[in-house]
Protein backbone atom coordinates (compact mmCIF):
# COMPACT_ATOMS: atom_id res chain seq x y z
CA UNK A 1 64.05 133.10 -22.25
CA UNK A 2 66.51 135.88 -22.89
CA UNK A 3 68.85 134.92 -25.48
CA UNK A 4 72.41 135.60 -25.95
CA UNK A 5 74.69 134.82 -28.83
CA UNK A 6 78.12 134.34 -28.71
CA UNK A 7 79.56 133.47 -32.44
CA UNK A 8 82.73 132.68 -33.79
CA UNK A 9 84.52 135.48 -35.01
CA UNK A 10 86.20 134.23 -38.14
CA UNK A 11 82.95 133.17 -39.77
CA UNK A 12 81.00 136.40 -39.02
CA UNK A 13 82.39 137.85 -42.45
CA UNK A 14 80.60 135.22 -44.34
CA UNK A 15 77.48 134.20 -42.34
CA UNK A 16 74.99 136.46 -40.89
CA UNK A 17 73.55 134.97 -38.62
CA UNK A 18 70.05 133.96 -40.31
CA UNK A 19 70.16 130.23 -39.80
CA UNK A 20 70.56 131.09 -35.82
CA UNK A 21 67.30 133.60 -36.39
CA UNK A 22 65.47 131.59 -38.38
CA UNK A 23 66.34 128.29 -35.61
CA UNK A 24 64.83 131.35 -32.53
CA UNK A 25 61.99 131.82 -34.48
CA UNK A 26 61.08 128.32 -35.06
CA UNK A 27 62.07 126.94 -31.90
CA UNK A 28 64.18 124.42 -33.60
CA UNK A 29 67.98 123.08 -33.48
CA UNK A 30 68.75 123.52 -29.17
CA UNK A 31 65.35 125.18 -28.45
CA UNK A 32 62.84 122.49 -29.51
CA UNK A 33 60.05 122.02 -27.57
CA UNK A 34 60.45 125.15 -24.88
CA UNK A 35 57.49 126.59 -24.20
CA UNK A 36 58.30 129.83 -23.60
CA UNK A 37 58.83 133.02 -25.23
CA UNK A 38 62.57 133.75 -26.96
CA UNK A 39 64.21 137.34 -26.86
CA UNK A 40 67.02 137.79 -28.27
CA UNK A 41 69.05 140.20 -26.48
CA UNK A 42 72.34 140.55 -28.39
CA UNK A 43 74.17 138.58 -30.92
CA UNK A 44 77.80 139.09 -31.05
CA UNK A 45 81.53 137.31 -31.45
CA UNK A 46 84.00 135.79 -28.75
CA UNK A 47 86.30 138.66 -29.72
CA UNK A 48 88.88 136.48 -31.84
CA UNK A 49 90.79 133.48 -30.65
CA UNK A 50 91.14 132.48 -28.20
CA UNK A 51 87.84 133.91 -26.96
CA UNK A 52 89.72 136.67 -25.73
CA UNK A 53 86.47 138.58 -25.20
CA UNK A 54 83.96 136.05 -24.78
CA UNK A 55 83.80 136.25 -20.97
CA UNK A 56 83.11 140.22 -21.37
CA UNK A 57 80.95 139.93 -23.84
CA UNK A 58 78.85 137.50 -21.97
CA UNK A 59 78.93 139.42 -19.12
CA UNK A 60 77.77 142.22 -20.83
CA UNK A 61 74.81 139.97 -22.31
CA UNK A 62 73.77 139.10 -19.01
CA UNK A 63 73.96 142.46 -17.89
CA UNK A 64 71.59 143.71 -20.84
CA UNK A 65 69.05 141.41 -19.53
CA UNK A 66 70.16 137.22 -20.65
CA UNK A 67 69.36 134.58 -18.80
CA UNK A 68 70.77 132.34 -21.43
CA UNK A 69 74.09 132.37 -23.65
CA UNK A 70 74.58 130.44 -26.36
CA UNK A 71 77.16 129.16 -28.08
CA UNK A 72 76.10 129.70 -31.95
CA UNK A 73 76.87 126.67 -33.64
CA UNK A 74 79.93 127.64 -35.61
CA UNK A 75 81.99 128.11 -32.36
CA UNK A 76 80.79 124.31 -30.99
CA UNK A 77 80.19 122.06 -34.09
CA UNK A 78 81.98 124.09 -36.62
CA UNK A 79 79.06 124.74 -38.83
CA UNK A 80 79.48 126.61 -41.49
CA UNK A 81 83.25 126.12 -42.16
CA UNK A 82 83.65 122.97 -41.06
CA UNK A 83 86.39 123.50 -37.96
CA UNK A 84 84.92 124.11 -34.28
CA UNK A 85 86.12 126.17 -31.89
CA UNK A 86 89.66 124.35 -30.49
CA UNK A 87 88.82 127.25 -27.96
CA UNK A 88 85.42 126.30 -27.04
CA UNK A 89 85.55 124.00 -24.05
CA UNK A 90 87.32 126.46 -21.90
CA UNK A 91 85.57 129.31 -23.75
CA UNK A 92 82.37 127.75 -21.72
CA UNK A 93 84.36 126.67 -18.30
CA UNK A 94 85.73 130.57 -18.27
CA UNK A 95 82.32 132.34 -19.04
CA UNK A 96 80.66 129.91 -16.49
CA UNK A 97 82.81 130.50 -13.81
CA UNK A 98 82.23 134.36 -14.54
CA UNK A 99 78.52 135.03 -14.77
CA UNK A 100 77.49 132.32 -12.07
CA UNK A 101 75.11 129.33 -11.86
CA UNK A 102 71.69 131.33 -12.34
CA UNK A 103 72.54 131.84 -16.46
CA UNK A 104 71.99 129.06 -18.43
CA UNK A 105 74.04 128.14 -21.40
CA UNK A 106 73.50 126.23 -24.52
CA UNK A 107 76.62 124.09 -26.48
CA UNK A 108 74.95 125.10 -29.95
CA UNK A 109 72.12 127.08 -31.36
CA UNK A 110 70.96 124.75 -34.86
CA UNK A 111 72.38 121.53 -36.30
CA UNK A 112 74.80 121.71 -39.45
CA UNK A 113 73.46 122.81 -42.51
C-alpha cells in the first residue's frame, strides 16, 4: 500500500501525527491484518474548512505515487479534540469523485485515544 494522509487542519498545531505513525507501523487501528507492505507517501491537512484543499491535496498524493488516502482520524471521529469533521462526508464524496475508483480510501487511520 501507498499511504496518504489527509488531517484536519485545526489540530495539526497540537498533534503531530505520531499516533497515525505509530498505528502504520504496527498495522493497527484501519490497517489490521493487511498483509502487505505500508509507505507512507505524504501526510498533510485538508487545507482549512471546509476542506477547501483536500481534493488537491489528494490529488497531488495520488500523483506522488498513493493508492490509498486516508482520512486521519481527527477529521472522521474527532480524535484528539473531541469534534469531527462537520466537513467530512462530502470531504470524501468530493475527493472520490476526483481521483477515480482505482484509489482506495480509508474513513480513519487509529481508534480514539
Amino acid at each position: 500500500m501507498k499511504l496518504g494522509i489527509i488531517r484536519c487542519m485545526q489540530t495539526e498545531d497540537f498533534c503531530p501525527g505520531t499516533r497515525d505513525f505509530h498505528t502504520i507501523r504496527h498495522k493497527s487501528g484501519v490497517f489490521e491484518g493487511l498483509d502487505e507492505d505500508i509507505t507512507l507517501v505524504g501526510f498533510c491537512n485538508c487545507g482549512g474548512c471546509p476542506g477547501k484543499k483536500a481534493v488537491l491535496r489528494a490529488k497531488k498524493l495520488v500523483e506522488r505515487g498513493a493508492d490509498t488516502i486516508a482520512f486521519a482520524s481527527c477529521i472522521q471521529l474527532g480524535t484528539p479534540i473531541g469534534y469531527a469533521c462537520p466537513f467530512a462526508k462530502k470531504m470524501k464524496e468530493t475527493i472520490a469523485a476526483n481521483i477515480g475508483p482505482d484509489i482506495r480510501l480509508l474513513d480513519y487511520t487509529h481508534e480514539r485515544g
